[in-house]
N, C-alpha and C. Protein backbone atom coordinates (compact mmCIF):
# COMPACT_ATOMS: atom_id res chain seq x y z
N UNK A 1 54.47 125.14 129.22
CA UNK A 1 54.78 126.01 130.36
C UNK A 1 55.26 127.37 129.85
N UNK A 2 55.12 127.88 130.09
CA UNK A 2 55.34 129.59 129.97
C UNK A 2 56.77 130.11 130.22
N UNK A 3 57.29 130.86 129.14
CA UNK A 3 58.38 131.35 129.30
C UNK A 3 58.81 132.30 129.73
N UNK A 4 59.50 132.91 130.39
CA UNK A 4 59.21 133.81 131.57
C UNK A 4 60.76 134.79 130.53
N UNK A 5 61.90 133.95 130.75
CA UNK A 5 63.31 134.66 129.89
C UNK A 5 63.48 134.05 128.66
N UNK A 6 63.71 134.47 127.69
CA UNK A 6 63.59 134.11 125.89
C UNK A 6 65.29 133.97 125.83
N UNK A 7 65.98 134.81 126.39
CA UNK A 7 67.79 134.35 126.73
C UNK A 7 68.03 134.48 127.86
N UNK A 8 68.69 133.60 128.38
CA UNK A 8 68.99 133.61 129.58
C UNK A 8 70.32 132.21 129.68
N UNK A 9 71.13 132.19 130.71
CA UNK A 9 72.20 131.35 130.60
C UNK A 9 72.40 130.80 131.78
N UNK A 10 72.60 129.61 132.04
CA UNK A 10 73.24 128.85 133.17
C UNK A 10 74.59 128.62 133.56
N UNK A 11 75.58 128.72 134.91
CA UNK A 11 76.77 127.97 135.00
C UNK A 11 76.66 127.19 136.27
N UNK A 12 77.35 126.01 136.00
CA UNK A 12 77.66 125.09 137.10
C UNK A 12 79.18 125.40 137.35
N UNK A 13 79.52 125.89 138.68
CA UNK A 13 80.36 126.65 139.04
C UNK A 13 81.62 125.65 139.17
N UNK A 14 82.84 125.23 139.11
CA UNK A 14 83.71 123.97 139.60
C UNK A 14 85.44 125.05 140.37
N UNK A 15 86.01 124.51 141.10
CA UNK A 15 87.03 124.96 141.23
C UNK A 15 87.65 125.54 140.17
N UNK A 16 87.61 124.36 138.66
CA UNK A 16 88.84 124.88 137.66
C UNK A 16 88.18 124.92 136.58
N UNK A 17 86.97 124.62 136.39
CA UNK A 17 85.91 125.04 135.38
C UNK A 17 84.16 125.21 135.72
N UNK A 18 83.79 126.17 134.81
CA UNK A 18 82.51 126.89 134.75
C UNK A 18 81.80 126.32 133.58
N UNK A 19 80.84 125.12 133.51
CA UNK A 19 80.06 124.80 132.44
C UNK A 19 78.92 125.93 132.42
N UNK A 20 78.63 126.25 130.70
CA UNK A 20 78.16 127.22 130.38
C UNK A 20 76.62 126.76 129.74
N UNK A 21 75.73 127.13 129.56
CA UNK A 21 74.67 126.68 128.51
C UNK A 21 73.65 127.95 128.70
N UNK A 22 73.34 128.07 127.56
CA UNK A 22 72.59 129.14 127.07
C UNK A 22 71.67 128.88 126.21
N UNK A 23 70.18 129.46 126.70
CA UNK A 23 69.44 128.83 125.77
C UNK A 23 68.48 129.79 125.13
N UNK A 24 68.04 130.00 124.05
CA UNK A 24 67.45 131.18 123.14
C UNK A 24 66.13 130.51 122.59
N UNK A 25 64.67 131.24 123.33
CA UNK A 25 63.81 130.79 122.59
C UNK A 25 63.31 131.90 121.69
N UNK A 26 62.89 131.02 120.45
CA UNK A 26 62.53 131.67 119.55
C UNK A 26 61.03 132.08 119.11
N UNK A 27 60.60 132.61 118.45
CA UNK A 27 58.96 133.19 118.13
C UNK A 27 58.79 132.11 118.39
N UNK A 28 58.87 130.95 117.31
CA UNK A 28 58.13 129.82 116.91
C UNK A 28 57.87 128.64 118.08
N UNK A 29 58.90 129.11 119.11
CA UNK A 29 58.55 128.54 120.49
C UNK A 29 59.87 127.50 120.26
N UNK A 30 60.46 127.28 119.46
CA UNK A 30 61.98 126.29 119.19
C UNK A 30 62.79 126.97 120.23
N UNK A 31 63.74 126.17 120.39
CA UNK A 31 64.94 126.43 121.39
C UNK A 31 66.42 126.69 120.73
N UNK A 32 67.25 126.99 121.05
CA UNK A 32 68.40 126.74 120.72
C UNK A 32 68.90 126.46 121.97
N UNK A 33 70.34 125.66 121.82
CA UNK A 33 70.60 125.67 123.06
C UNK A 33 72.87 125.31 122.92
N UNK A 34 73.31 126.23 123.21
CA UNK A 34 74.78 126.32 123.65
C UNK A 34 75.28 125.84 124.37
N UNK A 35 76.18 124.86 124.97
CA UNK A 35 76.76 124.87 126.05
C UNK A 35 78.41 124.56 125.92
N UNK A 36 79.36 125.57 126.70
CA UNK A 36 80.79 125.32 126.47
C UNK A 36 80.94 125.33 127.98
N UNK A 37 82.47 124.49 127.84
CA UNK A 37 83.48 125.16 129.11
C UNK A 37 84.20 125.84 129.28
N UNK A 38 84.27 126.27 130.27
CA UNK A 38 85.21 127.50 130.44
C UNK A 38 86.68 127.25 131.67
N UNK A 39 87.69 127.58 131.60
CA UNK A 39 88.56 127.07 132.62
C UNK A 39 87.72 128.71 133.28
N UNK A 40 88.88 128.59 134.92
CA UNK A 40 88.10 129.89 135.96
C UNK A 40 89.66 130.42 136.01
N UNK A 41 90.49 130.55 135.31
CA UNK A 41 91.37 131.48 135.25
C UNK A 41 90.62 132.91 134.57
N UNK A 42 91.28 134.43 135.09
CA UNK A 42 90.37 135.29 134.22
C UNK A 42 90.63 135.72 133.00
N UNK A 43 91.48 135.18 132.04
CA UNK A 43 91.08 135.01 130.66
C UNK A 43 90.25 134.40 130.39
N UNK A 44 89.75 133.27 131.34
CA UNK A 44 88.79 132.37 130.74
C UNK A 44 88.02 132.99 131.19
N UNK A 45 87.23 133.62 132.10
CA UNK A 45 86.40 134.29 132.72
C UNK A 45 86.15 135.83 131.59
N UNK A 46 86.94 136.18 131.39
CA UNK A 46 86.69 137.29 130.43
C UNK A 46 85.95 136.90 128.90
N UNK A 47 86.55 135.46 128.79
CA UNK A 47 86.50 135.02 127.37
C UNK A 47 84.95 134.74 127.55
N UNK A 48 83.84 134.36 128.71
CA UNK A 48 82.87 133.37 129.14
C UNK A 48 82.11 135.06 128.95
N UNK A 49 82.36 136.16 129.80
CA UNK A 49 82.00 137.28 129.51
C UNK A 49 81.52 137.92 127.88
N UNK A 50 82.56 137.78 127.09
CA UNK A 50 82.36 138.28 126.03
C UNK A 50 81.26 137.21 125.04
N UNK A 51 81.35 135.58 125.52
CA UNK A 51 80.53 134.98 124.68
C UNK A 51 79.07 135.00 125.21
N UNK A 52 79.00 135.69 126.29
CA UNK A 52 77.59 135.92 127.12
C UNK A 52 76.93 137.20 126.03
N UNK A 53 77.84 137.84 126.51
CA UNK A 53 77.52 139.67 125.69
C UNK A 53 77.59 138.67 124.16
N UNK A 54 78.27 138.57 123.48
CA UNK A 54 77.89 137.78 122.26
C UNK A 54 76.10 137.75 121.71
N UNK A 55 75.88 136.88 122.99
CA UNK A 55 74.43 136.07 122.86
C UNK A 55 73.36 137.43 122.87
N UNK A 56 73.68 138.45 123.94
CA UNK A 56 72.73 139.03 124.42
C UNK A 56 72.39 138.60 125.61
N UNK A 57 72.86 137.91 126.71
CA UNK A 57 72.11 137.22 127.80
C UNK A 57 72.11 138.72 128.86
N UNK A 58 71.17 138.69 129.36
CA UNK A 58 70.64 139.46 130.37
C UNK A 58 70.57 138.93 131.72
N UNK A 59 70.03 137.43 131.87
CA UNK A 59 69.92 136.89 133.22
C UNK A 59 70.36 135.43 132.97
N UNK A 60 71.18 135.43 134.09
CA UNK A 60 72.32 134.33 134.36
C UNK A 60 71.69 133.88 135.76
N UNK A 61 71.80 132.53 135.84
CA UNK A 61 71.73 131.47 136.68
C UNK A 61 72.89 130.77 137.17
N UNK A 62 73.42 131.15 138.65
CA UNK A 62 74.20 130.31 138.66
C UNK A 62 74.63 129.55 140.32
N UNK A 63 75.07 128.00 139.79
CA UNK A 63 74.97 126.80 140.75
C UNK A 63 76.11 126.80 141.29
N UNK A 64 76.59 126.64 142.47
CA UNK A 64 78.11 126.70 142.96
C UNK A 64 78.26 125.56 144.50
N UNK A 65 79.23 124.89 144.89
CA UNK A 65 79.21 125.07 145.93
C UNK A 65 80.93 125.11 146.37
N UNK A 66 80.30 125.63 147.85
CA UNK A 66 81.70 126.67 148.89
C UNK A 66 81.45 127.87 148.23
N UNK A 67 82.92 128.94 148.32
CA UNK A 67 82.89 129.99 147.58
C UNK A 67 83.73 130.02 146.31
N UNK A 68 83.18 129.41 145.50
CA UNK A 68 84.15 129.16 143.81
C UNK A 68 83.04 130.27 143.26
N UNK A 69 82.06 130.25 143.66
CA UNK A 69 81.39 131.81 142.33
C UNK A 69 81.28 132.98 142.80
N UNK A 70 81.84 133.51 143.94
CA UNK A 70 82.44 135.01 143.91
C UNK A 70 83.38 135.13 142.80
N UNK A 71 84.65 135.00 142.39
CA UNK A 71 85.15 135.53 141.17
C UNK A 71 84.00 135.52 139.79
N UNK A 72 83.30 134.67 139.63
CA UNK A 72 82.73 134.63 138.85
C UNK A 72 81.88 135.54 138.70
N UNK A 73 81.38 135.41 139.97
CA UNK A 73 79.81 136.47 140.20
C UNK A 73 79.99 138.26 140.03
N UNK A 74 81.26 138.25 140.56
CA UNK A 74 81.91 139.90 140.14
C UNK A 74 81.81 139.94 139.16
N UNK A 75 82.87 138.98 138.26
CA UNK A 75 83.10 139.44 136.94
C UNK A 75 81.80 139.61 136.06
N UNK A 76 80.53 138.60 136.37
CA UNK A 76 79.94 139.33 135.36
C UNK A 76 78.42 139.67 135.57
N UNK A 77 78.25 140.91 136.83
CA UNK A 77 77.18 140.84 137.29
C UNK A 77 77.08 142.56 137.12
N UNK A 78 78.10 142.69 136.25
CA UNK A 78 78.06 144.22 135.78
C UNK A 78 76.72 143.88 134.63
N UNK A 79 75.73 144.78 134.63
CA UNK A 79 74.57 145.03 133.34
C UNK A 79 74.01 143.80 133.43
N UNK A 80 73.99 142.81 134.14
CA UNK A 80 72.87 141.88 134.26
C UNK A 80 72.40 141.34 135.71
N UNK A 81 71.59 140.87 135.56
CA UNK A 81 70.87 140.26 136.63
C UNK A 81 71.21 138.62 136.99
N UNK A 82 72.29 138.65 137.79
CA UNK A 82 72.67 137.18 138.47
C UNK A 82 72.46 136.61 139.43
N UNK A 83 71.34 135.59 139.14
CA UNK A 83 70.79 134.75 140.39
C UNK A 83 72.01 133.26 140.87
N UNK A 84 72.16 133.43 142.53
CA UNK A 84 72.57 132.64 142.95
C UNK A 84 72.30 131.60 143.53
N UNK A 85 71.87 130.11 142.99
CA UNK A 85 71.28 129.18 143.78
C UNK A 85 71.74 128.40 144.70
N UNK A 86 70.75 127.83 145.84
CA UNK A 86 71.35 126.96 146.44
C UNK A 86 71.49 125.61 145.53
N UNK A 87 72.65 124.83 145.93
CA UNK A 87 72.91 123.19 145.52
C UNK A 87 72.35 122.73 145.96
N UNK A 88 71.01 122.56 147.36
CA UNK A 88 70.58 121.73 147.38
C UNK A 88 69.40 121.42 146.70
N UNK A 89 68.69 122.96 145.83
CA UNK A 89 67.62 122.35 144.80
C UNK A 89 67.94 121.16 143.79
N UNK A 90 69.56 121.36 143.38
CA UNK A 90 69.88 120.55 142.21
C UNK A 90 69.97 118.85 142.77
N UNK A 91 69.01 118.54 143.93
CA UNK A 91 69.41 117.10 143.95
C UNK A 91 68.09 116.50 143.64
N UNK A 92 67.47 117.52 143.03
CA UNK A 92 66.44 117.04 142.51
C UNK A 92 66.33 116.05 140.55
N UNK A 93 67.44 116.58 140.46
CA UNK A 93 67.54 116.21 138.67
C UNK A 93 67.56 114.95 138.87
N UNK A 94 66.64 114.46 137.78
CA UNK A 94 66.72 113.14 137.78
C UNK A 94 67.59 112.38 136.49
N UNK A 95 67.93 110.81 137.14
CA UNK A 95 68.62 110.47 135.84
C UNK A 95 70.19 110.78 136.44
N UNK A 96 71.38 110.34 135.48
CA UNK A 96 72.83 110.24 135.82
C UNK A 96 73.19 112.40 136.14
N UNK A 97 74.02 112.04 137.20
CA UNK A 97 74.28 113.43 137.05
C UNK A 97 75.46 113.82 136.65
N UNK A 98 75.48 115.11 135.82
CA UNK A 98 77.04 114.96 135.34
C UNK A 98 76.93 117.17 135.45
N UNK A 99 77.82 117.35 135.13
CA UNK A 99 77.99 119.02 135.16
C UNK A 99 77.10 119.71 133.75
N UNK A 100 77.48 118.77 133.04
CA UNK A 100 76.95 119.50 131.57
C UNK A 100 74.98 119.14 131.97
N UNK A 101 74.79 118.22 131.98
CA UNK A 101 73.16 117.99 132.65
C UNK A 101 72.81 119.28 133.83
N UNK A 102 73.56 119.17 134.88
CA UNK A 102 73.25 120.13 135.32
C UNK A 102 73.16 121.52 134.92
N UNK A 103 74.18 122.17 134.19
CA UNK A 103 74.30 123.43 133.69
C UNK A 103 72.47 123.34 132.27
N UNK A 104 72.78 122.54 132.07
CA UNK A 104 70.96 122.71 131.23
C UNK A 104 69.96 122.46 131.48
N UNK A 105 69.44 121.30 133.00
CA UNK A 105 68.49 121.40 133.75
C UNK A 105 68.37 123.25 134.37
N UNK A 106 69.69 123.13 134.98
CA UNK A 106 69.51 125.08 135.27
C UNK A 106 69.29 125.63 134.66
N UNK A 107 69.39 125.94 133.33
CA UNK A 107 68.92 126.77 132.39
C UNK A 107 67.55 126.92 132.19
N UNK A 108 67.01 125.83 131.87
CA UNK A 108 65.47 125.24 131.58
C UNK A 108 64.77 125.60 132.64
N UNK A 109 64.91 125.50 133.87
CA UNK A 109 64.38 126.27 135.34
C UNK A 109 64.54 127.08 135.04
N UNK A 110 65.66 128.36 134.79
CA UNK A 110 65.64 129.85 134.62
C UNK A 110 64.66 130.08 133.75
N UNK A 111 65.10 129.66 132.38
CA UNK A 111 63.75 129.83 131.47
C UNK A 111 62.38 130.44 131.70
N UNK A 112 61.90 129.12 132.53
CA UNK A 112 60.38 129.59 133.01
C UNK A 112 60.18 129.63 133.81
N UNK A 113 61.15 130.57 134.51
CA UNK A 113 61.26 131.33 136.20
C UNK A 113 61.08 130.73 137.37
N UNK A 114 61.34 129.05 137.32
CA UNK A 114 61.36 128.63 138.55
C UNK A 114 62.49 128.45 139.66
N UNK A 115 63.44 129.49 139.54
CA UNK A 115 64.87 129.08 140.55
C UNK A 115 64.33 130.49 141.72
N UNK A 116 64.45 130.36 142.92
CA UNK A 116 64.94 131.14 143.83
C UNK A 116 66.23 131.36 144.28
N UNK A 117 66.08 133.06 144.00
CA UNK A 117 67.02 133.62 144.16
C UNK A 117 67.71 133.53 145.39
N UNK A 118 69.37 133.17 145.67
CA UNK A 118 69.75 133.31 147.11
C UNK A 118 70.26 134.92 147.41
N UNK A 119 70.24 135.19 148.72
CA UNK A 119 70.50 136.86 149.34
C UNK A 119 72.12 137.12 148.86
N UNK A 120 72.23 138.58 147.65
CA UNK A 120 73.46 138.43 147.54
C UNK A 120 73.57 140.09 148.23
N UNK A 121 74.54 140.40 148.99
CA UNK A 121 74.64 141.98 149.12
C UNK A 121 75.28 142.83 148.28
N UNK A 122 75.03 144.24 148.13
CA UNK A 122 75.80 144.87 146.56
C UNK A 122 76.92 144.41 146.79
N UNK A 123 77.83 145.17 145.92
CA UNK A 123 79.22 145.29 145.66
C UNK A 123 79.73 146.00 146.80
N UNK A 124 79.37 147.35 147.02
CA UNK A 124 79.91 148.03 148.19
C UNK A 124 79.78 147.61 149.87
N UNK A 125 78.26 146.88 149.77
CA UNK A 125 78.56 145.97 150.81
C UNK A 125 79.43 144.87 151.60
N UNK A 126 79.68 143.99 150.20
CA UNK A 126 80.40 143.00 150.00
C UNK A 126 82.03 143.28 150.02
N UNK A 127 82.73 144.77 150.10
CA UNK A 127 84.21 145.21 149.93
C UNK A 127 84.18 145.64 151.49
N UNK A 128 82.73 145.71 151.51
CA UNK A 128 82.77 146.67 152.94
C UNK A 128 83.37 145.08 154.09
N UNK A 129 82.80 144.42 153.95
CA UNK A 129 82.16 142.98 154.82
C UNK A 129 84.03 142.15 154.35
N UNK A 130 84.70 142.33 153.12
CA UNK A 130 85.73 141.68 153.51
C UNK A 130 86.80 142.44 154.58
N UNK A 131 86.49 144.02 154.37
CA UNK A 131 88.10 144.59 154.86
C UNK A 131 87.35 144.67 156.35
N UNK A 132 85.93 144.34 156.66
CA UNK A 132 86.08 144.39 157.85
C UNK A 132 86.43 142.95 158.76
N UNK A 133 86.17 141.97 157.96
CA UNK A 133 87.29 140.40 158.25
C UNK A 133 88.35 140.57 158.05
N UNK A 134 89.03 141.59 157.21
CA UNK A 134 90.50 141.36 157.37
C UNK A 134 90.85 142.12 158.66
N UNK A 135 90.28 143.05 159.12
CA UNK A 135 90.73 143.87 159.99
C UNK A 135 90.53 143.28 161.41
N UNK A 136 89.67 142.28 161.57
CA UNK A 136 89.34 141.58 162.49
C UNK A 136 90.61 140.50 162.98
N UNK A 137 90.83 140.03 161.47
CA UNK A 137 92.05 138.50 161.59
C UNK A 137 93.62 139.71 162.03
N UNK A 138 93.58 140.69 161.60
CA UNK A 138 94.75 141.06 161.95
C UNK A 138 95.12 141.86 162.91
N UNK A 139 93.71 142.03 164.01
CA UNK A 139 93.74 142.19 165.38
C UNK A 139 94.21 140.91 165.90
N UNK A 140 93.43 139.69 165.77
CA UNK A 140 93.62 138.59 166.31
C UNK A 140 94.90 138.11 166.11
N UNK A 141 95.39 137.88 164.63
CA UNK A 141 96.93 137.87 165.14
C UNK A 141 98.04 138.18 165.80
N UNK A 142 97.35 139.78 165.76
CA UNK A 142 98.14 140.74 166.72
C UNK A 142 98.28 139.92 168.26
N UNK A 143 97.16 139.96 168.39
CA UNK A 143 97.16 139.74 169.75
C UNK A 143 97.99 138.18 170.13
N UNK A 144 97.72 137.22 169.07
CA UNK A 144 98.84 135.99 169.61
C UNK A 144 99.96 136.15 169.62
N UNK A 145 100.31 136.45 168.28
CA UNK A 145 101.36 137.26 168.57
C UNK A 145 102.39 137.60 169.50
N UNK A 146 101.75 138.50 170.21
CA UNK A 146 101.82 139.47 171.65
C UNK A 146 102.02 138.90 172.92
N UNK A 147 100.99 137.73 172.86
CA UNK A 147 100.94 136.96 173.58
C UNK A 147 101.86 135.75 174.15
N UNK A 148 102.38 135.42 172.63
CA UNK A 148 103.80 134.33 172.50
C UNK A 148 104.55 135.29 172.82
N UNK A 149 104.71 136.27 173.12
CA UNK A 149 106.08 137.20 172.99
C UNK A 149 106.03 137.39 174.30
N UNK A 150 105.11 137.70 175.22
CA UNK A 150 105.29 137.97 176.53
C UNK A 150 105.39 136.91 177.46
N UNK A 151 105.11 135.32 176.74
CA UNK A 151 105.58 134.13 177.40
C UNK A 151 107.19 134.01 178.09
N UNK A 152 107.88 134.83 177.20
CA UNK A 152 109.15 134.39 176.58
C UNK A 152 110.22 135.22 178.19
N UNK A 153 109.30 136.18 178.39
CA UNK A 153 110.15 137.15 179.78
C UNK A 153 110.44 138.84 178.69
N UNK A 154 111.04 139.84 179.98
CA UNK A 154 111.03 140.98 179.59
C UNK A 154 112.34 141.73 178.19
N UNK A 155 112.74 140.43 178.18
CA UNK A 155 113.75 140.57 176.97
C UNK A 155 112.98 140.74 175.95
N UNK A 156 112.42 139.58 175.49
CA UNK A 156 111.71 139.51 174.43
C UNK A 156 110.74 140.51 173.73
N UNK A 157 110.04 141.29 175.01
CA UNK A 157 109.29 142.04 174.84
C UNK A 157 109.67 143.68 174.76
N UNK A 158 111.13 143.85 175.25
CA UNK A 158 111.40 144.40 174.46
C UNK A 158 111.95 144.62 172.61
N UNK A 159 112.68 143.64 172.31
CA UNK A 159 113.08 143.30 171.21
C UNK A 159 111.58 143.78 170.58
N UNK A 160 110.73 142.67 170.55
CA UNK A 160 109.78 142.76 170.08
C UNK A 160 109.10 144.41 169.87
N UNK A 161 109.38 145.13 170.24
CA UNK A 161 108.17 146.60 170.72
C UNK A 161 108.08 146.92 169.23
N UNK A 162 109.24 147.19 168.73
CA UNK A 162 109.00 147.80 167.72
C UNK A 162 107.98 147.47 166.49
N UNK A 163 107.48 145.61 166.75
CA UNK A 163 107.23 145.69 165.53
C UNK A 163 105.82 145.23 165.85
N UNK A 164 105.47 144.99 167.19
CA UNK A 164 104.27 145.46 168.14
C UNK A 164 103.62 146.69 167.36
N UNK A 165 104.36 148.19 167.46
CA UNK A 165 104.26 149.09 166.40
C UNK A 165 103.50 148.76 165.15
N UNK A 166 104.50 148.33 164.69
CA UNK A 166 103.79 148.36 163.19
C UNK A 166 102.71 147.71 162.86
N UNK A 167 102.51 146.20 163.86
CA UNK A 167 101.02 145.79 163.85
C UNK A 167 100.23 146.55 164.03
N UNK A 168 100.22 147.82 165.10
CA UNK A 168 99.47 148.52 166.14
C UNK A 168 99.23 149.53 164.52
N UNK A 169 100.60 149.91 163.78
CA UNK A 169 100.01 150.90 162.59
C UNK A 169 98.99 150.10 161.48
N UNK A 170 99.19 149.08 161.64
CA UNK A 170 98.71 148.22 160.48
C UNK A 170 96.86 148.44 160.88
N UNK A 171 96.55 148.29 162.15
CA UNK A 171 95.50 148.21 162.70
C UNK A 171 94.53 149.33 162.38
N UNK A 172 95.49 150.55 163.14
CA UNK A 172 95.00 151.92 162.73
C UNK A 172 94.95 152.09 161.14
N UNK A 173 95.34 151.89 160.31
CA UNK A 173 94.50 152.21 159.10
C UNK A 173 93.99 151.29 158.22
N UNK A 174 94.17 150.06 158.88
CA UNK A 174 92.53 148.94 158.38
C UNK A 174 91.70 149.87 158.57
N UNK A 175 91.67 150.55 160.58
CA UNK A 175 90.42 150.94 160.95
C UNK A 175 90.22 151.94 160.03
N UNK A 176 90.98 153.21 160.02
CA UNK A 176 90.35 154.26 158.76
C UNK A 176 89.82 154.08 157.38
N UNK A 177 90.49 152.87 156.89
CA UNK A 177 90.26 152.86 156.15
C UNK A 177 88.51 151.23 155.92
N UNK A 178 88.45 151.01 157.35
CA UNK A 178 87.17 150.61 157.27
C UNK A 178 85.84 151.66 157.12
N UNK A 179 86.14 152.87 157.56
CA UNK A 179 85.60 153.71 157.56
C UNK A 179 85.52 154.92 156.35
N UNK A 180 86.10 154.21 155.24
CA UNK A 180 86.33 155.02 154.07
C UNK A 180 84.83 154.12 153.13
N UNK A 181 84.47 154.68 152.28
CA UNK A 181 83.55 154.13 150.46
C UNK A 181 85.10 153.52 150.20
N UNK A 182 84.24 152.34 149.70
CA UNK A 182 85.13 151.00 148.91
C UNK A 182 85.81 151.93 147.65
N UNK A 183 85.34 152.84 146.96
CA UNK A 183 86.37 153.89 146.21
C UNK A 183 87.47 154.24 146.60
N UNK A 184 87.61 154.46 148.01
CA UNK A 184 88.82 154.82 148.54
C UNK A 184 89.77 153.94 149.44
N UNK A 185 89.54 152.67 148.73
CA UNK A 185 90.21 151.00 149.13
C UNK A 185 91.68 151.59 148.96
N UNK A 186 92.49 151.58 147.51
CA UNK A 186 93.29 151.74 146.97
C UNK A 186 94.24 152.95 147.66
N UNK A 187 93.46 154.28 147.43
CA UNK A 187 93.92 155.14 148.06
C UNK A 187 94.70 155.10 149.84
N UNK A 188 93.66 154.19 150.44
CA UNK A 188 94.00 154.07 151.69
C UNK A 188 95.57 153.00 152.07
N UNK A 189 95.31 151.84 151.29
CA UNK A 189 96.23 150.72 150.77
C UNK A 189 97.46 151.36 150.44
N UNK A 190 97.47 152.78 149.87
CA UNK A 190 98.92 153.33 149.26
C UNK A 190 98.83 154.27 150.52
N UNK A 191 98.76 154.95 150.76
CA UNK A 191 98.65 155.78 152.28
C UNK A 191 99.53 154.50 153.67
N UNK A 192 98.96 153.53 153.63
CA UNK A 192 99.13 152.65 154.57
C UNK A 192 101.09 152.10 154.33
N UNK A 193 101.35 151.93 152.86
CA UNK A 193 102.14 151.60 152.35
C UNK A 193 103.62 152.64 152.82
N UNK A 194 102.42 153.67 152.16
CA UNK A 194 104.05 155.17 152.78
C UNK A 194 104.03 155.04 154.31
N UNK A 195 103.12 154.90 154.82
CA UNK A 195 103.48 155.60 156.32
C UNK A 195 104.13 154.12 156.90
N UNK A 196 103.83 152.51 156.74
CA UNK A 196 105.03 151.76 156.94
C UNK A 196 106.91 151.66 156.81
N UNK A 197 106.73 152.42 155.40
CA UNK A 197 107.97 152.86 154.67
C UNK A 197 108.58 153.82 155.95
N UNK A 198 107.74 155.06 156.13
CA UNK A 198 108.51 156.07 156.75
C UNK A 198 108.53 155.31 158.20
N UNK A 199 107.92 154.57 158.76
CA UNK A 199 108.02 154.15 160.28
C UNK A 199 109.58 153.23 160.41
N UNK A 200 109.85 152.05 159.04
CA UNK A 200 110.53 151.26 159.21
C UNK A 200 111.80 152.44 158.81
N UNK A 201 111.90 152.90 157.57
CA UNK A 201 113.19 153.59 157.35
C UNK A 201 112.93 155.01 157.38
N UNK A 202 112.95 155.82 158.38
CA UNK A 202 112.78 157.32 159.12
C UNK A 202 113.94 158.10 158.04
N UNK A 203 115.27 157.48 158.18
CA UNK A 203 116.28 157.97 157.86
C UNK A 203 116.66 157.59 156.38
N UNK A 204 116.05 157.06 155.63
CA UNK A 204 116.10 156.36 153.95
C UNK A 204 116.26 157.69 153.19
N UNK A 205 115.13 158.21 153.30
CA UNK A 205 115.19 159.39 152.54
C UNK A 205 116.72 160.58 152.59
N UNK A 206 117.39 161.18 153.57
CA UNK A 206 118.37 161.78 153.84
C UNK A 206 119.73 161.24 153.52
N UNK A 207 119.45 159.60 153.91
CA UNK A 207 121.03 158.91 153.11
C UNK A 207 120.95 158.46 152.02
N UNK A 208 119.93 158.59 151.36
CA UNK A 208 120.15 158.62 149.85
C UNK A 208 120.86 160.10 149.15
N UNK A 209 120.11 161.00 149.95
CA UNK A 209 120.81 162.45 149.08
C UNK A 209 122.07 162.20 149.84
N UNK A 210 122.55 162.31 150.86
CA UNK A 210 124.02 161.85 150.80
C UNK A 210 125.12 161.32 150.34
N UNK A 211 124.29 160.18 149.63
CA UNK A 211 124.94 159.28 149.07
C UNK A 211 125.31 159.57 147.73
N UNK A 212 123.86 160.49 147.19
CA UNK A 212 124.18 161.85 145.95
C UNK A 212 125.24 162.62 145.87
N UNK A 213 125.00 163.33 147.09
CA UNK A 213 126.34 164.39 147.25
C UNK A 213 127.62 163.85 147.37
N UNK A 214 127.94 162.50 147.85
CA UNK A 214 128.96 162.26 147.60
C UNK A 214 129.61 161.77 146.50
N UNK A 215 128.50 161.30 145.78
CA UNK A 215 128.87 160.47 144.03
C UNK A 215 129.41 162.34 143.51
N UNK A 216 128.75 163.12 144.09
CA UNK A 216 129.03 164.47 143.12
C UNK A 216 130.07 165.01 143.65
């Protein structure tokens, strides 16, 4: 059968480990073939990185199920090409199944280009698509919230106003900052940070120099 990738590497994705195998064909048509584990802490993830770049691997294959290979898939989809499969091709392997079998049946498919690729969206898509779920869940909280609070009678709802507020600020610059390039995540995140600061303590800043002038 025809070899389609000459290096190329497999992982079988797990909550607390990433089996690795990598396989290198050579002129003579011989194989080599690697396989380690990796824990999914990101030292170990960095360490799985550098023994990839090691090899030379270019295209990675990899098996997961739920979402355990997003960390993975970030970390190392910088300069290569990472295909994401579905689990349900792999119930095809025949014979005992174990993680390390799997991680080198996958390989051997990558090899000679038989895995389909699953739909992944870029990076900027994908920052775009979480902060707009977060911004969603923290309307919705808002609103129960709000809701338990106005059960309670007009006491409550006053007590409560103020911090009604700060949900209501929290909201307003999710939204701006849904509307920012994922570059300007961070920036917005520290923006969001000061203007909580100044809402909760207005007066922080002035009784501190006071508190100067009087030490002096």
């Amino acid at each position: 059968m025809q070899v389609i990738h000459n290096r190329c590497a497999a992982l079988d994705v797990h909550k607390k480990t990433v089996v690795t195998t990598i396989m290198i064909t050579q002129a003579d048509g011989s194989v080599q073939e690697y396989t380690r584990t990796f824990l999914t802490m990101t030292a170990d993830l960095l360490a799985l990185d550098d023994w990839l770049r090691s090899h030379d691997i270019k295209v990675i294959a990899m098996e997961s199920t739920g979402v355990f290979w997003r960390p993975v898939f970030n970390l190392l989809e910088e300069g290569r090409q990472v295909i994401l499969v579905n689990a349900q091709h792999m119930k095809a392997v025949p014979g005992r199944k174990t993680d390390v079998k799997d991680s080198q049946w996958l390989a051997d498919l990558l090899r000679h280009g038989l895995l389909k690729a699953s739909f992944i969206p870029p990076k900027p898509v994908r920052e775009l698509r979480d902060l707009m779920r977060s911004r969603k869940t923290i309307v919705q909280e808002r609103a129960d919230e709000v809701n338990r609070l106005h059960a309670y009678g007009p006491n409550c709802r006053t007590c409560a106003s103020p911090w009604m507020d700060v949900c209501s600020l929290i909201i307003v610059c999710c939204s701006r900052a849904f509307w920012r390039t994922s570059t300007c995540l961070q920036e917005s995140l520290a923006q969001l940070q000061a203007e909580m600061e100044q809402y909760l303590h207005p007066n922080a800043r002035s009784h501190g120099i006071n508190a100067e002038r009087g030490r002096d």
